[in-house]
ModelCIF file with pLDDT and N, C-alpha, C, O atoms, coordinates in Angstrom:
data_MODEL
#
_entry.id   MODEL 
#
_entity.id                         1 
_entity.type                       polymer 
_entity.pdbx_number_of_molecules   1 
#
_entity_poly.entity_id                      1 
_entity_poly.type                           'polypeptide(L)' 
_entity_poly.nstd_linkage                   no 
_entity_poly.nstd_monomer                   no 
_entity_poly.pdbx_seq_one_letter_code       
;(UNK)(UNK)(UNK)(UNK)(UNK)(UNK)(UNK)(UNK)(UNK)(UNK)(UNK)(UNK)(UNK)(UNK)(UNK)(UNK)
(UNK)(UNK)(UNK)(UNK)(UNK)(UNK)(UNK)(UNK)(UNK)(UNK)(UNK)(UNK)(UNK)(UNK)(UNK)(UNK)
(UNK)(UNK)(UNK)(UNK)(UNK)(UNK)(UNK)(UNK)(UNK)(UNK)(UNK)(UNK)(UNK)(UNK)(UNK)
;
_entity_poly.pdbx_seq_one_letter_code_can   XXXXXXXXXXXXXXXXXXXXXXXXXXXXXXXXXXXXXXXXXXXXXXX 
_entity_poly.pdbx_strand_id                 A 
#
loop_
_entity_poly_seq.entity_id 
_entity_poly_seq.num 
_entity_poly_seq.mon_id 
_entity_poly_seq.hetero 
1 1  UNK n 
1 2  UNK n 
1 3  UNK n 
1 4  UNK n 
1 5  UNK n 
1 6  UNK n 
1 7  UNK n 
1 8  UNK n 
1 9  UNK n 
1 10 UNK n 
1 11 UNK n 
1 12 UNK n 
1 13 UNK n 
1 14 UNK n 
1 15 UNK n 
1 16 UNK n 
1 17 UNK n 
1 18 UNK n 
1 19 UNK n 
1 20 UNK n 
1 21 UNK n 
1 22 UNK n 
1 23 UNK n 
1 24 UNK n 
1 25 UNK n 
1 26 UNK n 
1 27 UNK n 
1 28 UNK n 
1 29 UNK n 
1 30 UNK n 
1 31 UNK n 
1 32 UNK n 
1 33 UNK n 
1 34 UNK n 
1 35 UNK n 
1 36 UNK n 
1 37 UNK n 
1 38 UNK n 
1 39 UNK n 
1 40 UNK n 
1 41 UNK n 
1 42 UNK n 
1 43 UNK n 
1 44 UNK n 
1 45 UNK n 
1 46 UNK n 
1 47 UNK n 
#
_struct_asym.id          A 
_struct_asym.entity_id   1 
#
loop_
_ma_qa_metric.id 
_ma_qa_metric.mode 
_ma_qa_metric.name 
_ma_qa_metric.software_group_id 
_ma_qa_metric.type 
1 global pLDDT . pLDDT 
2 local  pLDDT . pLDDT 
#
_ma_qa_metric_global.metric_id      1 
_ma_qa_metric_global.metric_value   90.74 
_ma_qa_metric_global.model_id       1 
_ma_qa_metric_global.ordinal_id     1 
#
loop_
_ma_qa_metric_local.label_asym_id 
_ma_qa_metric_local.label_comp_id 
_ma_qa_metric_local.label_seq_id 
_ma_qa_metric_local.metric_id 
_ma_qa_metric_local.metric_value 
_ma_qa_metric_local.model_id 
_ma_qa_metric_local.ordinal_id 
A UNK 1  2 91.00 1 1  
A UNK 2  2 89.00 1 2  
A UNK 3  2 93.00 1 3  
A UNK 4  2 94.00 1 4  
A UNK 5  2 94.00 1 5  
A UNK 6  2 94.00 1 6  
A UNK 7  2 94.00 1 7  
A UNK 8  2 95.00 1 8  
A UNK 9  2 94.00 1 9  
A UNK 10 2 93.00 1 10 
A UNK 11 2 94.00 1 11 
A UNK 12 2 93.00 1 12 
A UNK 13 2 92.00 1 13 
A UNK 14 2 89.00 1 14 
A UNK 15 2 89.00 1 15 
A UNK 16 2 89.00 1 16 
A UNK 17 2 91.00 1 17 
A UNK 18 2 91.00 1 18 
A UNK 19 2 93.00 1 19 
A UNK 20 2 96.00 1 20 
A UNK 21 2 95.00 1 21 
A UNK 22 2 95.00 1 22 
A UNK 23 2 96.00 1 23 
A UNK 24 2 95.00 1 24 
A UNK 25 2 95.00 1 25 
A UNK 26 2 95.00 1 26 
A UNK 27 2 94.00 1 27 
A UNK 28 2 94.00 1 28 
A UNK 29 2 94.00 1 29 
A UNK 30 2 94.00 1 30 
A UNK 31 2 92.00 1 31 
A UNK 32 2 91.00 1 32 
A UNK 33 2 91.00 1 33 
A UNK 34 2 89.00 1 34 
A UNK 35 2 87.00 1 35 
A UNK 36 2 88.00 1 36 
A UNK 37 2 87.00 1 37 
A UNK 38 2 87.00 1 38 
A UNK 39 2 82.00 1 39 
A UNK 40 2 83.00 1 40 
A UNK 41 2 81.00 1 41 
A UNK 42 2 81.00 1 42 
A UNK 43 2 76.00 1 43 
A UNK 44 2 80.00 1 44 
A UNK 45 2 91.00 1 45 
A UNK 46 2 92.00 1 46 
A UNK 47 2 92.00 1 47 
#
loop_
_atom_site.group_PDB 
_atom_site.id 
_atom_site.type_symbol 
_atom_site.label_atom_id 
_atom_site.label_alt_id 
_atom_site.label_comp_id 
_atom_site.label_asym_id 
_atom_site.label_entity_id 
_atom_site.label_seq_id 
_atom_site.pdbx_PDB_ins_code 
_atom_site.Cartn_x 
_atom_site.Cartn_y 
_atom_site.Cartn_z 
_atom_site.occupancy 
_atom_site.B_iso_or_equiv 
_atom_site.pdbx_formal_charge 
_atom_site.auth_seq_id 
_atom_site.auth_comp_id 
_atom_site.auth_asym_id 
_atom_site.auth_atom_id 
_atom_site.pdbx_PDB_model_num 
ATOM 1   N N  . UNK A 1 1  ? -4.945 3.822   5.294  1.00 91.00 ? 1  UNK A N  1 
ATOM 2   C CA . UNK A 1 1  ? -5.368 2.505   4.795  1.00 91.00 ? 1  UNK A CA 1 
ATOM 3   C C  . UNK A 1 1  ? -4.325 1.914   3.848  1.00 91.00 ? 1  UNK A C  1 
ATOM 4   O O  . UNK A 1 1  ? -4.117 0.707   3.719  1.00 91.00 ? 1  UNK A O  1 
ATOM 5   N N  . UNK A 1 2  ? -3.610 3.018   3.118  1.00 89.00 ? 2  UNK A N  1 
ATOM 6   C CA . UNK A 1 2  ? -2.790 2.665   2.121  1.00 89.00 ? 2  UNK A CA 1 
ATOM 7   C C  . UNK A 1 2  ? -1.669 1.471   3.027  1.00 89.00 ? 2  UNK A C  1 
ATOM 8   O O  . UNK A 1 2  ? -1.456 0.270   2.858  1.00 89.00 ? 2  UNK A O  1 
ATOM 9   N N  . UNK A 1 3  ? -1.163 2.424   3.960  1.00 93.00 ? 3  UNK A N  1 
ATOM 10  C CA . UNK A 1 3  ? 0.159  2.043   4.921  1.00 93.00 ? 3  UNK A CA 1 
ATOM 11  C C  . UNK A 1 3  ? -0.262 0.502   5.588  1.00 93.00 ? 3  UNK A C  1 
ATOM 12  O O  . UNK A 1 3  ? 0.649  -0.312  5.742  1.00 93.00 ? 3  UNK A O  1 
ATOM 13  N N  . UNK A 1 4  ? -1.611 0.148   5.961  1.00 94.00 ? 4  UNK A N  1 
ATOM 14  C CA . UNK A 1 4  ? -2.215 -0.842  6.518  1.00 94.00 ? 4  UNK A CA 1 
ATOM 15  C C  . UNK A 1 4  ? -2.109 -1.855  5.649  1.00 94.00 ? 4  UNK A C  1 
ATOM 16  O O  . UNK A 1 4  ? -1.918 -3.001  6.055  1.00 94.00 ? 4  UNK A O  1 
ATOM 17  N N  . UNK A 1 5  ? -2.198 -1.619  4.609  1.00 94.00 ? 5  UNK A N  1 
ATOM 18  C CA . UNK A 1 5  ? -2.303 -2.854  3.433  1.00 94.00 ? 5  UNK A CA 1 
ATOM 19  C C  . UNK A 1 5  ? -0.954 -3.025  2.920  1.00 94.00 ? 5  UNK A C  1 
ATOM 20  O O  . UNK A 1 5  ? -0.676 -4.099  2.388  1.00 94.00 ? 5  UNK A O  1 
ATOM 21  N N  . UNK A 1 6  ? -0.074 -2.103  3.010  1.00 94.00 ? 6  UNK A N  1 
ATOM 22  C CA . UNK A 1 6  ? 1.548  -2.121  2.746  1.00 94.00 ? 6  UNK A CA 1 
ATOM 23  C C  . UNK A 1 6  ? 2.108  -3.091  3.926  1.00 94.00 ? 6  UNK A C  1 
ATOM 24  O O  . UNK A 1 6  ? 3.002  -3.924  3.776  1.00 94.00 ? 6  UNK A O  1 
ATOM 25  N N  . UNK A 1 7  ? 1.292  -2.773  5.319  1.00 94.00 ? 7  UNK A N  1 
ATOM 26  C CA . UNK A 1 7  ? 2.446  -3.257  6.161  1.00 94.00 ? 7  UNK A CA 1 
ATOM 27  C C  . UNK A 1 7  ? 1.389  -5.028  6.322  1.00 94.00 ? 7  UNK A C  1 
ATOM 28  O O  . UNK A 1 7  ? 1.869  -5.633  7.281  1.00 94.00 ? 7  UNK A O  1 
ATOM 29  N N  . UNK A 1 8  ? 0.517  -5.644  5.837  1.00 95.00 ? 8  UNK A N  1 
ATOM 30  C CA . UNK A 1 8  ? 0.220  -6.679  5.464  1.00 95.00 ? 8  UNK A CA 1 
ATOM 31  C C  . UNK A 1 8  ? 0.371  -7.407  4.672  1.00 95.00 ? 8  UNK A C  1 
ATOM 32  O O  . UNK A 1 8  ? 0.261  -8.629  4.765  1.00 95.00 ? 8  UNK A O  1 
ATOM 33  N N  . UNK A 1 9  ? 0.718  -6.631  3.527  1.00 94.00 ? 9  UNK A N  1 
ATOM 34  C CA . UNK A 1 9  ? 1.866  -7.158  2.210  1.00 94.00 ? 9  UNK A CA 1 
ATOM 35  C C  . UNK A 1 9  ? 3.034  -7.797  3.110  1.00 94.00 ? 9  UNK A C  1 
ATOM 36  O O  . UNK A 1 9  ? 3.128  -9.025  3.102  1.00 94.00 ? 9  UNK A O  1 
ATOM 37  N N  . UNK A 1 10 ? 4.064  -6.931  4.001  1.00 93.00 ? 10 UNK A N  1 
ATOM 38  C CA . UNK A 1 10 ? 5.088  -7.182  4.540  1.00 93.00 ? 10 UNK A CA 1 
ATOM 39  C C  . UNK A 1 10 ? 5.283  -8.543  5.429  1.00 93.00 ? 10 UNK A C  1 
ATOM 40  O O  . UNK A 1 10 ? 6.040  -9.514  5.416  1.00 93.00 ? 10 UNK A O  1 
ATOM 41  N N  . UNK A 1 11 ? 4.530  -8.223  5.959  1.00 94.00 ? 11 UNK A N  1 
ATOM 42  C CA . UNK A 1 11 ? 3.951  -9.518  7.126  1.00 94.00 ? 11 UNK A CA 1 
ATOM 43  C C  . UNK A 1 11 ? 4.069  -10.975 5.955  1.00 94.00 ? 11 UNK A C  1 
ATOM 44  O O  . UNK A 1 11 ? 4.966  -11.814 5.871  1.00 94.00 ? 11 UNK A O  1 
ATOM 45  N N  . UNK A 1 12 ? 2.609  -10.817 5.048  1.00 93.00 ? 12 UNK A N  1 
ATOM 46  C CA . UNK A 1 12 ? 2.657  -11.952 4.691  1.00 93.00 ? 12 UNK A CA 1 
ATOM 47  C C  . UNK A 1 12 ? 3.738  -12.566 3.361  1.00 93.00 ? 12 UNK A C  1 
ATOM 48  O O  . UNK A 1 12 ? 3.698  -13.682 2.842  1.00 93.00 ? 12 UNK A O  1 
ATOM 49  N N  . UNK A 1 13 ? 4.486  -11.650 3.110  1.00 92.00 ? 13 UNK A N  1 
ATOM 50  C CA . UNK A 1 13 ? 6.098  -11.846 2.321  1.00 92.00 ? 13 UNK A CA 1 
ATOM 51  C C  . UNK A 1 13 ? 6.511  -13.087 3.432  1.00 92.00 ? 13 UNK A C  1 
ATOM 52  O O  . UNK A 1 13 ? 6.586  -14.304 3.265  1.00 92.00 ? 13 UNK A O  1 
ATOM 53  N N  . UNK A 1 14 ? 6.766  -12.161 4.743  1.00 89.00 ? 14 UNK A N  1 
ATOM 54  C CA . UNK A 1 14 ? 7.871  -12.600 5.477  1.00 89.00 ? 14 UNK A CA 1 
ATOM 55  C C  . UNK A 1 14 ? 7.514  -13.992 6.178  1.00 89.00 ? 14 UNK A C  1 
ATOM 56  O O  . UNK A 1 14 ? 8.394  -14.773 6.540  1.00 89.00 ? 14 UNK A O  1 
ATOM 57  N N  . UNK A 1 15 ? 6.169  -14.232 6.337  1.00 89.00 ? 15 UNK A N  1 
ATOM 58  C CA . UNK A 1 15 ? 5.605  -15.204 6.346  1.00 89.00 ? 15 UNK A CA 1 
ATOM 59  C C  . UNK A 1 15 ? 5.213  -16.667 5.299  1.00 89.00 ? 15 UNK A C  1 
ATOM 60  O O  . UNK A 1 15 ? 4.663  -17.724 5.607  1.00 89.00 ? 15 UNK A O  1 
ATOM 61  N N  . UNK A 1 16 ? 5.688  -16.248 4.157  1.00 89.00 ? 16 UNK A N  1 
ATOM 62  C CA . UNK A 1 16 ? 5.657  -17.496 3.279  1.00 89.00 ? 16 UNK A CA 1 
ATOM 63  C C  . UNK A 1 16 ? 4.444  -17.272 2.016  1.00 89.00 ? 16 UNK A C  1 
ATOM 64  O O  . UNK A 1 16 ? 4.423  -17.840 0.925  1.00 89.00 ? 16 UNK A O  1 
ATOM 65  N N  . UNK A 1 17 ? 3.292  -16.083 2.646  1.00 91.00 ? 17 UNK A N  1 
ATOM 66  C CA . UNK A 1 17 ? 2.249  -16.433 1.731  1.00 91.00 ? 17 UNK A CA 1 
ATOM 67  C C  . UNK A 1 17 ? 2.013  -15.170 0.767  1.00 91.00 ? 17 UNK A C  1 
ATOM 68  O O  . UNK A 1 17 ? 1.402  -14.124 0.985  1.00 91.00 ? 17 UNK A O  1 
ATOM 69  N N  . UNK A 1 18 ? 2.927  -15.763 -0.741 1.00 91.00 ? 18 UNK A N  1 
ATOM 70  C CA . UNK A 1 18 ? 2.851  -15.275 -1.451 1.00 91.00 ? 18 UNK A CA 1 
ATOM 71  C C  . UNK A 1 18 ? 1.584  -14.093 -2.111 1.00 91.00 ? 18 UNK A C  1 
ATOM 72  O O  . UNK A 1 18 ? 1.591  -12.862 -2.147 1.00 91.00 ? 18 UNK A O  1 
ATOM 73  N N  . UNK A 1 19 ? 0.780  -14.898 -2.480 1.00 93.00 ? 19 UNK A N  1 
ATOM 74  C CA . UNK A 1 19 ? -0.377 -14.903 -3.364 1.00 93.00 ? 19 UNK A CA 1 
ATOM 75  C C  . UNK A 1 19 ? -1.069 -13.662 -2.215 1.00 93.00 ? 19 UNK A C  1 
ATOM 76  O O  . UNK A 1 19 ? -1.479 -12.626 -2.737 1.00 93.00 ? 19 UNK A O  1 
ATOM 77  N N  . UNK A 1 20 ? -1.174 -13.801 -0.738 1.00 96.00 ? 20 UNK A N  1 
ATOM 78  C CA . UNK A 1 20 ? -2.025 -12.623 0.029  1.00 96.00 ? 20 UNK A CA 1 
ATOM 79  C C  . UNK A 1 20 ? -0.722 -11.340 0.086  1.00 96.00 ? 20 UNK A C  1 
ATOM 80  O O  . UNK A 1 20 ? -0.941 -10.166 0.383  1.00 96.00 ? 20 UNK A O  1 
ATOM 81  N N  . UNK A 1 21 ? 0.680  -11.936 -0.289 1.00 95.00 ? 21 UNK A N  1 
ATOM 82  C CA . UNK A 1 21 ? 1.739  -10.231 -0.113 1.00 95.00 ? 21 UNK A CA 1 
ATOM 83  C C  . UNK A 1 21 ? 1.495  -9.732  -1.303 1.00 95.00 ? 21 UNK A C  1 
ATOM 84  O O  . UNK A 1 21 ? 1.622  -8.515  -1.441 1.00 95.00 ? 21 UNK A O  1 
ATOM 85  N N  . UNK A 1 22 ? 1.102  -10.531 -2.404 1.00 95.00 ? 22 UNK A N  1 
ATOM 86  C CA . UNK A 1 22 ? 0.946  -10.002 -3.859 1.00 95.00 ? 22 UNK A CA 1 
ATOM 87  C C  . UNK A 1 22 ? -0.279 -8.915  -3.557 1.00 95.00 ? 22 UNK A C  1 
ATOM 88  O O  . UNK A 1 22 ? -0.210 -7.697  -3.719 1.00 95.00 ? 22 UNK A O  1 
ATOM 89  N N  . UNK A 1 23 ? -1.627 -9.820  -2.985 1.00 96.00 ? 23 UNK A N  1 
ATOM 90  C CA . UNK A 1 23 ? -2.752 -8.990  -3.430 1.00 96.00 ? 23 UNK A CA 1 
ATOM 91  C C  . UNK A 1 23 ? -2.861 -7.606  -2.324 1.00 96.00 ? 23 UNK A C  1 
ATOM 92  O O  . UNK A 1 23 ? -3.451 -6.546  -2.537 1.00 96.00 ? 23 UNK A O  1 
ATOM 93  N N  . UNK A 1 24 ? -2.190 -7.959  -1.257 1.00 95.00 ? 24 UNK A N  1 
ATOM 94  C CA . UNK A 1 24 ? -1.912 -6.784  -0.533 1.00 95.00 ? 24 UNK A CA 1 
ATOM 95  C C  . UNK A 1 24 ? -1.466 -5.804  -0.981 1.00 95.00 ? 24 UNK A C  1 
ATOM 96  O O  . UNK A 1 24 ? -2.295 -4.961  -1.325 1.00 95.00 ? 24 UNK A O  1 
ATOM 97  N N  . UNK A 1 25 ? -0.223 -5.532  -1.144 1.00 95.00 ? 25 UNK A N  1 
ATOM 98  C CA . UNK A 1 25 ? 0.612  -4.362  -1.977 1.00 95.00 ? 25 UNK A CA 1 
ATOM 99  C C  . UNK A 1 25 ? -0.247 -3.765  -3.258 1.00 95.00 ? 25 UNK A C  1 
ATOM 100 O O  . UNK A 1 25 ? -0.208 -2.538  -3.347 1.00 95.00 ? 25 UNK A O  1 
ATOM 101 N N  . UNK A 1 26 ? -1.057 -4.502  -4.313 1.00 95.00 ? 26 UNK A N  1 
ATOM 102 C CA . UNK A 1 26 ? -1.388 -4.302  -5.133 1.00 95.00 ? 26 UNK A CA 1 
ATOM 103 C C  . UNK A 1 26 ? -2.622 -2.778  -4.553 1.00 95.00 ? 26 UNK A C  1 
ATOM 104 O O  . UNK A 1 26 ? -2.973 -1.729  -5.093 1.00 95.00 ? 26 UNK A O  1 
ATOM 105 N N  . UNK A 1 27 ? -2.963 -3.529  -3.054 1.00 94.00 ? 27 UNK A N  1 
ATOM 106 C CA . UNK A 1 27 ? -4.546 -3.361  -2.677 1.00 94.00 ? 27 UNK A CA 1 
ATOM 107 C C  . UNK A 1 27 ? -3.319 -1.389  -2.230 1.00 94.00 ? 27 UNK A C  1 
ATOM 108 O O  . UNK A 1 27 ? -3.566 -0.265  -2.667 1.00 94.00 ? 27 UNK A O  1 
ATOM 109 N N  . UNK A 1 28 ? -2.310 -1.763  -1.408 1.00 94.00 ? 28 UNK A N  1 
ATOM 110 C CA . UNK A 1 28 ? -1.619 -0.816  -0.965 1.00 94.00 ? 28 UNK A CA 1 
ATOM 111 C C  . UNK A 1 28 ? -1.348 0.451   -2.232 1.00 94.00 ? 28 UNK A C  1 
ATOM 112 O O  . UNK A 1 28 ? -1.556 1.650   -2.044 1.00 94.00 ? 28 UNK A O  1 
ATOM 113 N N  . UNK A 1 29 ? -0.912 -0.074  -3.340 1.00 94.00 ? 29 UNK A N  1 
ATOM 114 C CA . UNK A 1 29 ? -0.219 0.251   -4.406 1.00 94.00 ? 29 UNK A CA 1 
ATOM 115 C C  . UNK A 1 29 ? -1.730 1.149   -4.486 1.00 94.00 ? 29 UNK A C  1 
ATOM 116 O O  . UNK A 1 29 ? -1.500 2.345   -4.306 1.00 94.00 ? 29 UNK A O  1 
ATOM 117 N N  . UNK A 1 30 ? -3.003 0.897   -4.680 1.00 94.00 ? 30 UNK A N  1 
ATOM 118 C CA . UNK A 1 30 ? -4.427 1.781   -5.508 1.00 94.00 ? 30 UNK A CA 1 
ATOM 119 C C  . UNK A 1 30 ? -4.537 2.893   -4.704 1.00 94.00 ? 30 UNK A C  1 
ATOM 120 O O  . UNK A 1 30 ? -4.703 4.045   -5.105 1.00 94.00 ? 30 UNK A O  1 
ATOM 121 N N  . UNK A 1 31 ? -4.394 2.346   -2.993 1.00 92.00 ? 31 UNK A N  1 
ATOM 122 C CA . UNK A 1 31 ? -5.050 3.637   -2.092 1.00 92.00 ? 31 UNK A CA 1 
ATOM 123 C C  . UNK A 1 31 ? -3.737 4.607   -1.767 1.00 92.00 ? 31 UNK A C  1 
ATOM 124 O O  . UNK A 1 31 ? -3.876 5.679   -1.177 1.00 92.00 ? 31 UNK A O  1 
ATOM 125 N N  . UNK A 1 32 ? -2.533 4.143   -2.189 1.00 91.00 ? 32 UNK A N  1 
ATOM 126 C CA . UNK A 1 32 ? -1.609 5.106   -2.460 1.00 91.00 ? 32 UNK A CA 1 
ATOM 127 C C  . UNK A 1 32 ? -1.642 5.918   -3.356 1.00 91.00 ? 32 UNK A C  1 
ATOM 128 O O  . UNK A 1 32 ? -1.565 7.147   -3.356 1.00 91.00 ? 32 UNK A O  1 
ATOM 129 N N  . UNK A 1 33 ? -1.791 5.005   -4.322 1.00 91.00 ? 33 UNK A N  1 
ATOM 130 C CA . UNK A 1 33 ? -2.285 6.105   -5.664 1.00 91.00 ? 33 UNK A CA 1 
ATOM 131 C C  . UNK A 1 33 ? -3.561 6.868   -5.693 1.00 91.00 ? 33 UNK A C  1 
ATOM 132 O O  . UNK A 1 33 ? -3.663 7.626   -6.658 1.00 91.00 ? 33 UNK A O  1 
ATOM 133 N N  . UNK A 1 34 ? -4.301 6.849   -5.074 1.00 89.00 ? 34 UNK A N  1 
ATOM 134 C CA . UNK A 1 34 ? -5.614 7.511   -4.900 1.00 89.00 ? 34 UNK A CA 1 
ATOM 135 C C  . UNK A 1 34 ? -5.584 8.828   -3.845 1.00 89.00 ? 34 UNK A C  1 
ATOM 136 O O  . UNK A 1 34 ? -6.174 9.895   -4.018 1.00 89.00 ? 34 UNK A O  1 
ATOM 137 N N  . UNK A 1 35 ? -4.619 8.400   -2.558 1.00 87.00 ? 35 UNK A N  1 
ATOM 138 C CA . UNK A 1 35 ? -4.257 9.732   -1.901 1.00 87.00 ? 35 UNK A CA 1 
ATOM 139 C C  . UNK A 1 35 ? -3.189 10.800  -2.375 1.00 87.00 ? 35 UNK A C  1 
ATOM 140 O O  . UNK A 1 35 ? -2.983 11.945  -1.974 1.00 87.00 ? 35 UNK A O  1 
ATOM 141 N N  . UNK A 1 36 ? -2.395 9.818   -3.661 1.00 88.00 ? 36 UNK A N  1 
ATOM 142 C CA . UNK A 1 36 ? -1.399 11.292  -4.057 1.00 88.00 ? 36 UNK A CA 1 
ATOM 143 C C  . UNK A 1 36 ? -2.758 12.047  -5.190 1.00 88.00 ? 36 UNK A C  1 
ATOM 144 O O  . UNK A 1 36 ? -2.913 13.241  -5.447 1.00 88.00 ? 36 UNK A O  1 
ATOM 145 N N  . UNK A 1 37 ? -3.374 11.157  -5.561 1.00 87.00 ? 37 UNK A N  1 
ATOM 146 C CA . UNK A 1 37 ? -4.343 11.675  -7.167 1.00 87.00 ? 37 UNK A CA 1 
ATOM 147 C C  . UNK A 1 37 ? -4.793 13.123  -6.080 1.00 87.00 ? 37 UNK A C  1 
ATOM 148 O O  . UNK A 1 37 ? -4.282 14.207  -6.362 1.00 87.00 ? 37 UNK A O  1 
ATOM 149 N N  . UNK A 1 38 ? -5.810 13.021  -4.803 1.00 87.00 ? 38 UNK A N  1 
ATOM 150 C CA . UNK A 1 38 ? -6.149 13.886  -4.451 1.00 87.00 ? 38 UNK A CA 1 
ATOM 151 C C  . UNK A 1 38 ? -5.709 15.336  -4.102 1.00 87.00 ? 38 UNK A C  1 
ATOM 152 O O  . UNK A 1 38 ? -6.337 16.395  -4.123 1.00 87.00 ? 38 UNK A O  1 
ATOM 153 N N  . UNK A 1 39 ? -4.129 14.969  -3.698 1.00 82.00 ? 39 UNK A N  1 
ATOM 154 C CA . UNK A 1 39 ? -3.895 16.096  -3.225 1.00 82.00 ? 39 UNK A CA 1 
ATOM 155 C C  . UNK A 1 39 ? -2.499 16.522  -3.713 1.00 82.00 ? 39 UNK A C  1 
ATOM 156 O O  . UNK A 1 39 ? -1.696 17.102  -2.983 1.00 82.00 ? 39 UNK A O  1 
ATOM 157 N N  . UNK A 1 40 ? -2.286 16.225  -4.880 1.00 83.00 ? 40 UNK A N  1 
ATOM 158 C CA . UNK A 1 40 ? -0.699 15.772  -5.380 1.00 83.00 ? 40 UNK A CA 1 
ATOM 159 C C  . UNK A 1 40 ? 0.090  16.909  -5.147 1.00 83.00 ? 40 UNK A C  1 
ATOM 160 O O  . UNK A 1 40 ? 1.211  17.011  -5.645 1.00 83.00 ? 40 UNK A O  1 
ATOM 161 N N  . UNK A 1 41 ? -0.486 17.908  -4.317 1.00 81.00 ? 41 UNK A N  1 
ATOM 162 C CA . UNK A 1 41 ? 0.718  19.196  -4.327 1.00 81.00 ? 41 UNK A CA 1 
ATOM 163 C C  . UNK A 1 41 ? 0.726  19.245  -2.511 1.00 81.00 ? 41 UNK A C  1 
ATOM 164 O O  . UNK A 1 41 ? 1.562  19.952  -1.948 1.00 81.00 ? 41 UNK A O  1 
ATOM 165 N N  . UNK A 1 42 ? 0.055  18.702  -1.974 1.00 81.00 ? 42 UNK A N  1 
ATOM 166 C CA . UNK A 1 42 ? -0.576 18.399  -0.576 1.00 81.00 ? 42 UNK A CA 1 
ATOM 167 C C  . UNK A 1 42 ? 0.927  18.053  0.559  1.00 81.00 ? 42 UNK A C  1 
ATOM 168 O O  . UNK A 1 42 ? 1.731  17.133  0.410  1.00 81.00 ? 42 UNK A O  1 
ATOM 169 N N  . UNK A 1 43 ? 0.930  18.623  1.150  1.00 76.00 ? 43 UNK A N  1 
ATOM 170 C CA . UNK A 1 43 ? 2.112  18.226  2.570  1.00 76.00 ? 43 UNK A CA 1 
ATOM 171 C C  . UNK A 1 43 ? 2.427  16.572  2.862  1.00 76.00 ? 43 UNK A C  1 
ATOM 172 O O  . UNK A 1 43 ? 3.460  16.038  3.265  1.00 76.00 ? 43 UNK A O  1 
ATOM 173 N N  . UNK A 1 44 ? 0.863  15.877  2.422  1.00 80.00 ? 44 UNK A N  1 
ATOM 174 C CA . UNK A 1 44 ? 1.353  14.280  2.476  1.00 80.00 ? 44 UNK A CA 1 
ATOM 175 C C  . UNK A 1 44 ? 2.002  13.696  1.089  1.00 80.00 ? 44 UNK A C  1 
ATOM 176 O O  . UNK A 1 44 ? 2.261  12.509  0.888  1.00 80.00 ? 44 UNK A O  1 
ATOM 177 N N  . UNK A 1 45 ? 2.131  14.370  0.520  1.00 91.00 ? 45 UNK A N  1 
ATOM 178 C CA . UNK A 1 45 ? 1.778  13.914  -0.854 1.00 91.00 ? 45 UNK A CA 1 
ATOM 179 C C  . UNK A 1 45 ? 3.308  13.163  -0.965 1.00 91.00 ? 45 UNK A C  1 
ATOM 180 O O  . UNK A 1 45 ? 3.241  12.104  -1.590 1.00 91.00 ? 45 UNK A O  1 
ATOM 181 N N  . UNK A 1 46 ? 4.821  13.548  -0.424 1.00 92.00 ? 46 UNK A N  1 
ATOM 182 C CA . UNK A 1 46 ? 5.804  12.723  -0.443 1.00 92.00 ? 46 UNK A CA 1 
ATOM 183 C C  . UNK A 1 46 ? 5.540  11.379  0.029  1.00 92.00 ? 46 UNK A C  1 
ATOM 184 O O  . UNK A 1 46 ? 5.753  10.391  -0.674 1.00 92.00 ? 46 UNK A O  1 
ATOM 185 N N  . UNK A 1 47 ? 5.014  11.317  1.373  1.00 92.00 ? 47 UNK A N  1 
ATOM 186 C CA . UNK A 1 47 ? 4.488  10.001  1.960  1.00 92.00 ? 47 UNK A CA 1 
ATOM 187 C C  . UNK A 1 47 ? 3.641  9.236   1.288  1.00 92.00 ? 47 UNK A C  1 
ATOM 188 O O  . UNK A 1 47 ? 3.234  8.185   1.782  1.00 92.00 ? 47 UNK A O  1 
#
C-alpha cells in the first residue's frame, strides 16, 4: 500500500497536481513508516 501511494504521488507530480503528489507521499511516507515500525529487523525492512 505504501509503494501504491508512492507511485500516485509520482504520477500526480508529473502530472501538474501538486496538492494530491503532496498528500500522496505524505499518505506513502506513514504506511512506510508503519511497515519498517513492525518488523525493523525483517528481510523487507530495506525496502
Amino acid at each position: 500500500n505504501a509503494r501504491r501511494s508512492f507511485d500516485e504521488g509520482e504520477r500526480a507530480r508529473v502530472e501538474g497536481r501538486s496538492a494530491e503528489a503532496q498528500a500522496a507521499y505524505d499518505d506513502a511516507i506513514r504506511k512506510a513508516s508503519a511497515s519498517f515500525r513492525k518488523d525493523p529487523s525483517g528481510s523487507w525492512a530495506d525496502d
